[in-house]
Protein backbone atom coordinates (compact mmCIF):
# COMPACT_ATOMS: atom_id res chain seq x y z
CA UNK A 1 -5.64 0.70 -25.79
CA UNK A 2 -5.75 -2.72 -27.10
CA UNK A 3 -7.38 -5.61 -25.24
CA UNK A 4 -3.86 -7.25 -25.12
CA UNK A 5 -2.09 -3.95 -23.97
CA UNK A 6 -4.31 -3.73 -21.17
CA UNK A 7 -3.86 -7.78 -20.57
CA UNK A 8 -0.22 -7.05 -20.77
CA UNK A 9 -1.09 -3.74 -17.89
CA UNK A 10 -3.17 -6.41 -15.76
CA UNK A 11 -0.40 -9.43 -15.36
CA UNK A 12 1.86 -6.61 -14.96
CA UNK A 13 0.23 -4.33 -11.84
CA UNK A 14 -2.14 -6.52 -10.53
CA UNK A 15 0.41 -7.76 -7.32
CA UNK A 16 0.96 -4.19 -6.60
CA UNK A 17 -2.40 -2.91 -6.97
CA UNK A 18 -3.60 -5.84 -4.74
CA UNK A 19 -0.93 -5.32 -1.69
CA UNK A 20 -1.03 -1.77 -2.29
CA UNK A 21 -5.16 -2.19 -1.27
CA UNK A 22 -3.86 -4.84 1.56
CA UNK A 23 -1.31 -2.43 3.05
CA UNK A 24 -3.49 0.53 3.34
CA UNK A 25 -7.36 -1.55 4.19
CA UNK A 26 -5.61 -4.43 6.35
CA UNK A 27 -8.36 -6.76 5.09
CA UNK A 28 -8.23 -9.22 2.47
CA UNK A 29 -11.92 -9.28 1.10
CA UNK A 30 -11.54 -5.32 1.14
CA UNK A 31 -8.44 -5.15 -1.07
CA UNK A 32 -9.87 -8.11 -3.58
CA UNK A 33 -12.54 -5.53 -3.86
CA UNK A 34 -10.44 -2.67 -4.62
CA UNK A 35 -8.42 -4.42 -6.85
CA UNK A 36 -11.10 -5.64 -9.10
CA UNK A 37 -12.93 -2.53 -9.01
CA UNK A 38 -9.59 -0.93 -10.10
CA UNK A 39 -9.28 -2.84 -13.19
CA UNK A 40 -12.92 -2.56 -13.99
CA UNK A 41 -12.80 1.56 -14.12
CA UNK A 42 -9.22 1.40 -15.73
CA UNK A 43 -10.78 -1.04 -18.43
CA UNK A 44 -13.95 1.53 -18.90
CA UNK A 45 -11.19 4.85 -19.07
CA UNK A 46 -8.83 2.82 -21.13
CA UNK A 47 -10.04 4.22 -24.55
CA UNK A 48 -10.01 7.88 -23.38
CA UNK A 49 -6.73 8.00 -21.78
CA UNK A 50 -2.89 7.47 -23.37
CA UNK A 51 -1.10 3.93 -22.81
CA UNK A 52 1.72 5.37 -20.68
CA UNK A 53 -0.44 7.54 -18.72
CA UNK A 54 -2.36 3.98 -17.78
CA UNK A 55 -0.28 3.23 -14.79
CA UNK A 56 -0.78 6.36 -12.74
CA UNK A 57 -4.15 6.19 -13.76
CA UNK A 58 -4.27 2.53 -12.42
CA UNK A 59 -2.28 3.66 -9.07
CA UNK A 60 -4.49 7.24 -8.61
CA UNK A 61 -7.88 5.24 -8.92
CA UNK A 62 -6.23 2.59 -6.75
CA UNK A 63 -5.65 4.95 -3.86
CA UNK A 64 -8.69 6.76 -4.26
CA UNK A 65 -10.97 3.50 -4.06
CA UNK A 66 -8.70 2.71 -0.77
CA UNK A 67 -9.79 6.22 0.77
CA UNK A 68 -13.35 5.45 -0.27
CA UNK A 69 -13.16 1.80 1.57
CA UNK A 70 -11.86 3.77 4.72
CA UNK A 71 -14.87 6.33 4.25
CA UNK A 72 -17.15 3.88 4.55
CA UNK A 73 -15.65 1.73 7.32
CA UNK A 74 -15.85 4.94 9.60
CA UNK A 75 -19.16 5.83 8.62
CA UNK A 76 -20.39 2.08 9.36
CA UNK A 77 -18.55 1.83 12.75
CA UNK A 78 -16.86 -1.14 11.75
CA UNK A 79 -14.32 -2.95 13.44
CA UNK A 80 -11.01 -1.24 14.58
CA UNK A 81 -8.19 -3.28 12.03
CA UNK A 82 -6.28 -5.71 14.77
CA UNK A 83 -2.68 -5.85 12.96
CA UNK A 84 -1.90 -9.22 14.23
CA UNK A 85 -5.30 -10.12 11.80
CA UNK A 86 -3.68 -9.29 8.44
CA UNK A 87 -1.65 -12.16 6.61
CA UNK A 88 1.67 -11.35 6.61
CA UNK A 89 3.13 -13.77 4.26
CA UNK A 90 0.07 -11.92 1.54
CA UNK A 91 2.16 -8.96 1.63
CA UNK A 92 4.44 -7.67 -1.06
CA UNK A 93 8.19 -7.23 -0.53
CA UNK A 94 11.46 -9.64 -0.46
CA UNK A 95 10.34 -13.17 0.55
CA UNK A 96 12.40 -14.64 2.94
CA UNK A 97 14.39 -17.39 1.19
CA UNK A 98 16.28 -18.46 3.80
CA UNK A 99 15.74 -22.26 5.72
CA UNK A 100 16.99 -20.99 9.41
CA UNK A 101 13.59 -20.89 10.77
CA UNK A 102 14.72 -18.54 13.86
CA UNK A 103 15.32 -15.88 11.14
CA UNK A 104 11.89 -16.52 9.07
CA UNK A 105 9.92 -16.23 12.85
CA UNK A 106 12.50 -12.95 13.47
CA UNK A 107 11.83 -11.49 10.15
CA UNK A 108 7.41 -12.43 10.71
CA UNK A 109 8.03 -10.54 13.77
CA UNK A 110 9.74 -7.07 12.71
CA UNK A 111 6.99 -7.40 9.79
CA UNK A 112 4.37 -7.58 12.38
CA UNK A 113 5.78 -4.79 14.28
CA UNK A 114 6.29 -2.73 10.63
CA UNK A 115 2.19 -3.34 10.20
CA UNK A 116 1.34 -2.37 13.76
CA UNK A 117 3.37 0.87 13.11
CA UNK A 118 1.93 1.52 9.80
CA UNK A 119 -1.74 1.10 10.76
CA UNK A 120 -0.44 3.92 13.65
CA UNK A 121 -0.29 6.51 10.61
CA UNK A 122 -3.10 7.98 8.75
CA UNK A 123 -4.71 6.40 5.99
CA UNK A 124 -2.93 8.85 3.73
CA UNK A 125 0.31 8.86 4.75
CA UNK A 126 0.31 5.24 5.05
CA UNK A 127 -0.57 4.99 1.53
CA UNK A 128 2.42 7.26 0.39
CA UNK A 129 4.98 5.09 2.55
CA UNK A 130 3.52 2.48 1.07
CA UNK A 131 3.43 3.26 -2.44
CA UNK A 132 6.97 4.80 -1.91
CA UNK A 133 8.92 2.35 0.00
CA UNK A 134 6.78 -0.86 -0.75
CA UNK A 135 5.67 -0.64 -4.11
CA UNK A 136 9.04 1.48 -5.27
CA UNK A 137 6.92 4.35 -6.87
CA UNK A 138 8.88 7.83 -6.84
CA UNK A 139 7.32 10.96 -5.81
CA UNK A 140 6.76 12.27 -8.97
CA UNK A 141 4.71 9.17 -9.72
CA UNK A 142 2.85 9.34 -6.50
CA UNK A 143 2.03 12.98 -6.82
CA UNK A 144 0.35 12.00 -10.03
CA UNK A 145 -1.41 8.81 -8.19
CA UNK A 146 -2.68 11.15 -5.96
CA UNK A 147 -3.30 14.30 -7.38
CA UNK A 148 -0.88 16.30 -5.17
CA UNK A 149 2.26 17.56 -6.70
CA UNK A 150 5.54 16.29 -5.09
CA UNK A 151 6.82 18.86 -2.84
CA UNK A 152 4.01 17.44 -0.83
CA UNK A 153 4.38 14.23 -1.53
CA UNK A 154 8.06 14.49 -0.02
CA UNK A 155 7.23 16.63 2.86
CA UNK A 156 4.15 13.70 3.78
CA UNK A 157 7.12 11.17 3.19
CA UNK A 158 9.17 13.28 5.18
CA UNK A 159 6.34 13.55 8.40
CA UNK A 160 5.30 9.79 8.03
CA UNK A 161 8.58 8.31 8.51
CA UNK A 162 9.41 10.65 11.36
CA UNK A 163 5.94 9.64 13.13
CA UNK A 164 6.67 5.64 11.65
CA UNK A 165 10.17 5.91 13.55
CA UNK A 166 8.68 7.31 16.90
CA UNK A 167 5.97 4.45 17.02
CA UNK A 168 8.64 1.47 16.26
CA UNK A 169 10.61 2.94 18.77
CA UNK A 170 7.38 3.11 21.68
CA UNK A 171 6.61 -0.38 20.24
CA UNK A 172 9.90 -2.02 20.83
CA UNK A 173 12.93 0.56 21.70
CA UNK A 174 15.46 -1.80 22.18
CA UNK A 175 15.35 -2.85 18.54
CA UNK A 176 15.69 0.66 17.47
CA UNK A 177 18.18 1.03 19.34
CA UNK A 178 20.50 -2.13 18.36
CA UNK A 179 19.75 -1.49 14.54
């Protein structure tokens, strides 16, 4: 791979690699980390591995780096992640373009909720949802992120959003059951 291919693969994944790290680590300095580190290996495997197989590459060593982060937190006792803590406008997905301010604080809030419910989920399934729903990856391309082949991939999809559903609905029923 050329330097300007793999220019071209950095402008083009770094916002998803970034909020991918966000979504799954809930801290900022954490997913910089990952991010960077993510590009660094991907530069150093870029020779030995084929230009279209680069972005599941990218998204695999992504997700693995996440796990690591985790691995470490537990093992240091470190702080339990506070949902209200992460920044919600950093995260990927449709920006609110609207100027009704009532429905950018409604729309901060079901985000908030969406985050509280998430970090509910373990750190792999969260990662699936997120590459999945968030980041618009398919299973297939998951599986291969992850290593897993996608029957499993769909069945963990499957389980998360069951468990996601249960948790917004403990966290605030009445908007369950209105939408």
């Amino acid at each position: 791979m050329t330097r300007a291919t793999f220019q071209e693969l950095l402008q083009a994944q770094r916002d998803r690699v970034y909020s991918y790290a966000l979504y799954v680590l809930h801290n900022r300095e954490d997913a910089e980390d990952v991010a960077q580190e993510t590009f660094v290996r991907t530069w150093q495997r870029c020779q030995a591995t084929e230009e279209r197989g680069m972005v599941a590459f990218l998204h695999r060593t992504a997700h693995n780096l996440c796990i690591d982060a985790i691995r470490r937190r537990r093992r240091a006792s470190l702080r339990i992640v506070d949902p209200e803590a992460v920044d919600v406008e950093a995260i990927a997905g449709p920006r609110n373009t609207t100027d009704d301010p009532e429905l950018k604080l409604l729309l901060g809030d079901r985000r908030r909720t969406l985050l509280a419910a998430l970090a509910e989920l373990s750190a792999e399934d969260r990662s699936y949802m997120v590459l999945h729903y968030f980041q618009g990856l398919t299973f297939r391309e998951i599986a291969a992120a992850s290593g897993g082949n996608t029957s499993t991939v769909k069945v963990r999809v499957h389980r998360a959003r069951r468990k996601l559903r249960n948790t917004l609905s403990e966290l605030n029923p009445a908007r369950i059951q209105e939408g």
